[in-house]
C-alpha atoms as a PDB file:
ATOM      1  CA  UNK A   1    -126.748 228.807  -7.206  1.00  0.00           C
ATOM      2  CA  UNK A   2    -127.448 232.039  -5.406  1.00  0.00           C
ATOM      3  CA  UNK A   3    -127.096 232.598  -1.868  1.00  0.00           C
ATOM      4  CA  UNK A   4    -130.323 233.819  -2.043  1.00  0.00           C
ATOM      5  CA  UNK A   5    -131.675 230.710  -3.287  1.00  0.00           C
ATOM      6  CA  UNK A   6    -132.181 229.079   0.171  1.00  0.00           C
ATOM      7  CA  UNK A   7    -133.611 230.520   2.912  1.00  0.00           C
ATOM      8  CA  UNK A   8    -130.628 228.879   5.359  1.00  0.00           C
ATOM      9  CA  UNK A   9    -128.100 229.519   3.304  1.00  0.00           C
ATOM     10  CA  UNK A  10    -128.802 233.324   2.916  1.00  0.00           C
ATOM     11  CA  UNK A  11    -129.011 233.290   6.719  1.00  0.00           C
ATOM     12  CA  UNK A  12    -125.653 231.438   7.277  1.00  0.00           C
ATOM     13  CA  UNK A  13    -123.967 233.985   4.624  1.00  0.00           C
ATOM     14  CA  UNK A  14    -125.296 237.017   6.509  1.00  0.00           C
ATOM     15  CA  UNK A  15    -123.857 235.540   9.659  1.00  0.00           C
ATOM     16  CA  UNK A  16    -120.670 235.088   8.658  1.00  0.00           C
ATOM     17  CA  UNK A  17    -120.834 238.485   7.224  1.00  0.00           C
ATOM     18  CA  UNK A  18    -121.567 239.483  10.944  1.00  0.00           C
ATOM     19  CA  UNK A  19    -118.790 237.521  12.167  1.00  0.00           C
ATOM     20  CA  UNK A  20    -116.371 239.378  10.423  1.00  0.00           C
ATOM     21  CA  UNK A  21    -117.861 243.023  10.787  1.00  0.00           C
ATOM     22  CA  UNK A  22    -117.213 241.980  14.659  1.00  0.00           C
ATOM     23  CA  UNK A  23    -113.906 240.922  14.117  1.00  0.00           C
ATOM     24  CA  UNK A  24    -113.390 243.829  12.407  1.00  0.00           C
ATOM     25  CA  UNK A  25    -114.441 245.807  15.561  1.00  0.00           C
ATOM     26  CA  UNK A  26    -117.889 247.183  14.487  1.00  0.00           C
ATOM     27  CA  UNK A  27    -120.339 247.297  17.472  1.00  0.00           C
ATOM     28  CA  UNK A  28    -123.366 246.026  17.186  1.00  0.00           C
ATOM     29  CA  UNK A  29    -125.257 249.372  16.307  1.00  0.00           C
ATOM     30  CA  UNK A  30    -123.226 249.909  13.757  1.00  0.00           C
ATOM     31  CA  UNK A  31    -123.830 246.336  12.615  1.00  0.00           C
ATOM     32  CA  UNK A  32    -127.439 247.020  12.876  1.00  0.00           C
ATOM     33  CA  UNK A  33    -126.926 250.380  10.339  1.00  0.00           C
ATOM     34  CA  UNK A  34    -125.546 248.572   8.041  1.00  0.00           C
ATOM     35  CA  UNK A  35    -128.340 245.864   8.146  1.00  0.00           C
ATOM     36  CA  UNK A  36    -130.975 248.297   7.719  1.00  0.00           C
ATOM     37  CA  UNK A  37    -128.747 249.835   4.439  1.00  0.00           C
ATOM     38  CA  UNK A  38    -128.874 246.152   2.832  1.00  0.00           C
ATOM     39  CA  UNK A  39    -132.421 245.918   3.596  1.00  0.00           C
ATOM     40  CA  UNK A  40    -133.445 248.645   1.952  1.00  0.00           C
ATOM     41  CA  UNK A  41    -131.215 247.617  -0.803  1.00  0.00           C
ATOM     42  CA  UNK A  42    -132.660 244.055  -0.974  1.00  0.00           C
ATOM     43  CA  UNK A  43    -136.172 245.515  -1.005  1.00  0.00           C
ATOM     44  CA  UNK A  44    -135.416 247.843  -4.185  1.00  0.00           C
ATOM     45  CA  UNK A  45    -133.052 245.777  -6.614  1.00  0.00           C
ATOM     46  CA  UNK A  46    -133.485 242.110  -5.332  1.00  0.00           C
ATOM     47  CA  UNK A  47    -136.414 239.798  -6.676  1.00  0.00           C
ATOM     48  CA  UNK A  48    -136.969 237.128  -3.195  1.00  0.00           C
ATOM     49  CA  UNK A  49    -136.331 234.180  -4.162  1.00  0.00           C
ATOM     50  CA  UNK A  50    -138.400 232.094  -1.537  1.00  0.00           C
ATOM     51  CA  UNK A  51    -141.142 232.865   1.005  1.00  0.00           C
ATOM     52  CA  UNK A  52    -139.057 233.592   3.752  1.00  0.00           C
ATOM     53  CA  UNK A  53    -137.403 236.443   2.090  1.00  0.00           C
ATOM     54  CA  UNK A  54    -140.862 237.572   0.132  1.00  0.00           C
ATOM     55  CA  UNK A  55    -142.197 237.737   3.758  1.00  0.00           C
ATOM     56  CA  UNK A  56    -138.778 239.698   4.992  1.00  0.00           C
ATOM     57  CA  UNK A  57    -139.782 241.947   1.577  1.00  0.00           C
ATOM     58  CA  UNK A  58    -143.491 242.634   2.623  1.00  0.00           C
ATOM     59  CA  UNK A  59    -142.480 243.409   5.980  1.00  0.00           C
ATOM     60  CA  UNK A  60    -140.179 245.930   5.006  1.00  0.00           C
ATOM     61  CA  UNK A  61    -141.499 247.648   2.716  1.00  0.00           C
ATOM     62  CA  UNK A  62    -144.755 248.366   4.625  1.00  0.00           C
ATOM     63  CA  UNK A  63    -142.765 249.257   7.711  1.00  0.00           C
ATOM     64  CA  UNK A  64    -141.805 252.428   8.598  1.00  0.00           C
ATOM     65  CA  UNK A  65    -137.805 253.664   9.527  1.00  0.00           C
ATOM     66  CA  UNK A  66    -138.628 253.140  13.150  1.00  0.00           C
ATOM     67  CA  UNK A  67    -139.797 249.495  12.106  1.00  0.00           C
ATOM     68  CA  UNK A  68    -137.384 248.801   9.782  1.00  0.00           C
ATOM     69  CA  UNK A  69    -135.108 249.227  12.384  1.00  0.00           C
ATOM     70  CA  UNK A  70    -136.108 247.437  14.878  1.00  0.00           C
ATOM     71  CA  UNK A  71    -136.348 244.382  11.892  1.00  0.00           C
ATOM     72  CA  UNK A  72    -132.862 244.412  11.367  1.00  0.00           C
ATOM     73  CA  UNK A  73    -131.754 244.381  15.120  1.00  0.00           C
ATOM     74  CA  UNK A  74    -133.966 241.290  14.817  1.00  0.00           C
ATOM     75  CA  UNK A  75    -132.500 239.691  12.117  1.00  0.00           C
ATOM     76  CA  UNK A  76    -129.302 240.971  13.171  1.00  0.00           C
ATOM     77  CA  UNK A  77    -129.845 239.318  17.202  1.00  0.00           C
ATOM     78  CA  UNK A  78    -131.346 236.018  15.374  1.00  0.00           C
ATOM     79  CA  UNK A  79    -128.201 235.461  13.239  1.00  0.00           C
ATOM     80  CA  UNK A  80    -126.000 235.835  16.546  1.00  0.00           C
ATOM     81  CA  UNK A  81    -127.853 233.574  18.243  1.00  0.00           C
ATOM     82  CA  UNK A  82    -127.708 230.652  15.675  1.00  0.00           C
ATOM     83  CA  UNK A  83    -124.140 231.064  15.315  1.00  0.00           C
END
């Protein structure tokens, strides 16, 4: 079973992904860079695998930089604040 599989799952692996990237010392714009790199990457190679991330898909791929952005600061802010 994937991590992409479940919707909650995928979100708890990407937050302990953050977790480290701050332990590591990366600030939070950084963070955010490197959130916007994996989206892009998710969009082009990864099939969703639920509505959640079909809807993350959509989003991005009919946002612009500026937009794309500003969804991975979300994602990114929503992550921290579940932990």
């Amino acid at each position: 079973m994937s991590v992409l599989d479940n919707f909650d799952e995928w979100k708890g692996y990407l937050a302990k992904r953050i977790s480290q990237a701050e332990s590591m010392g990366m600030s939070q714009d950084s963070i955010a860079l490197a959130a916007t790199k994996v989206g892009d990457f998710l969009a082009e190679s990864v099939e969703p695998q639920n509505r959640e991330e079909q809807l993350l898909k959509e989003m991005w791929v009919n946002s612009n930089e500026q937009e794309q952005q500003a969804i991975a600061n979300a994602l990114v802010k929503m992550l921290d604040n579940n932990r």
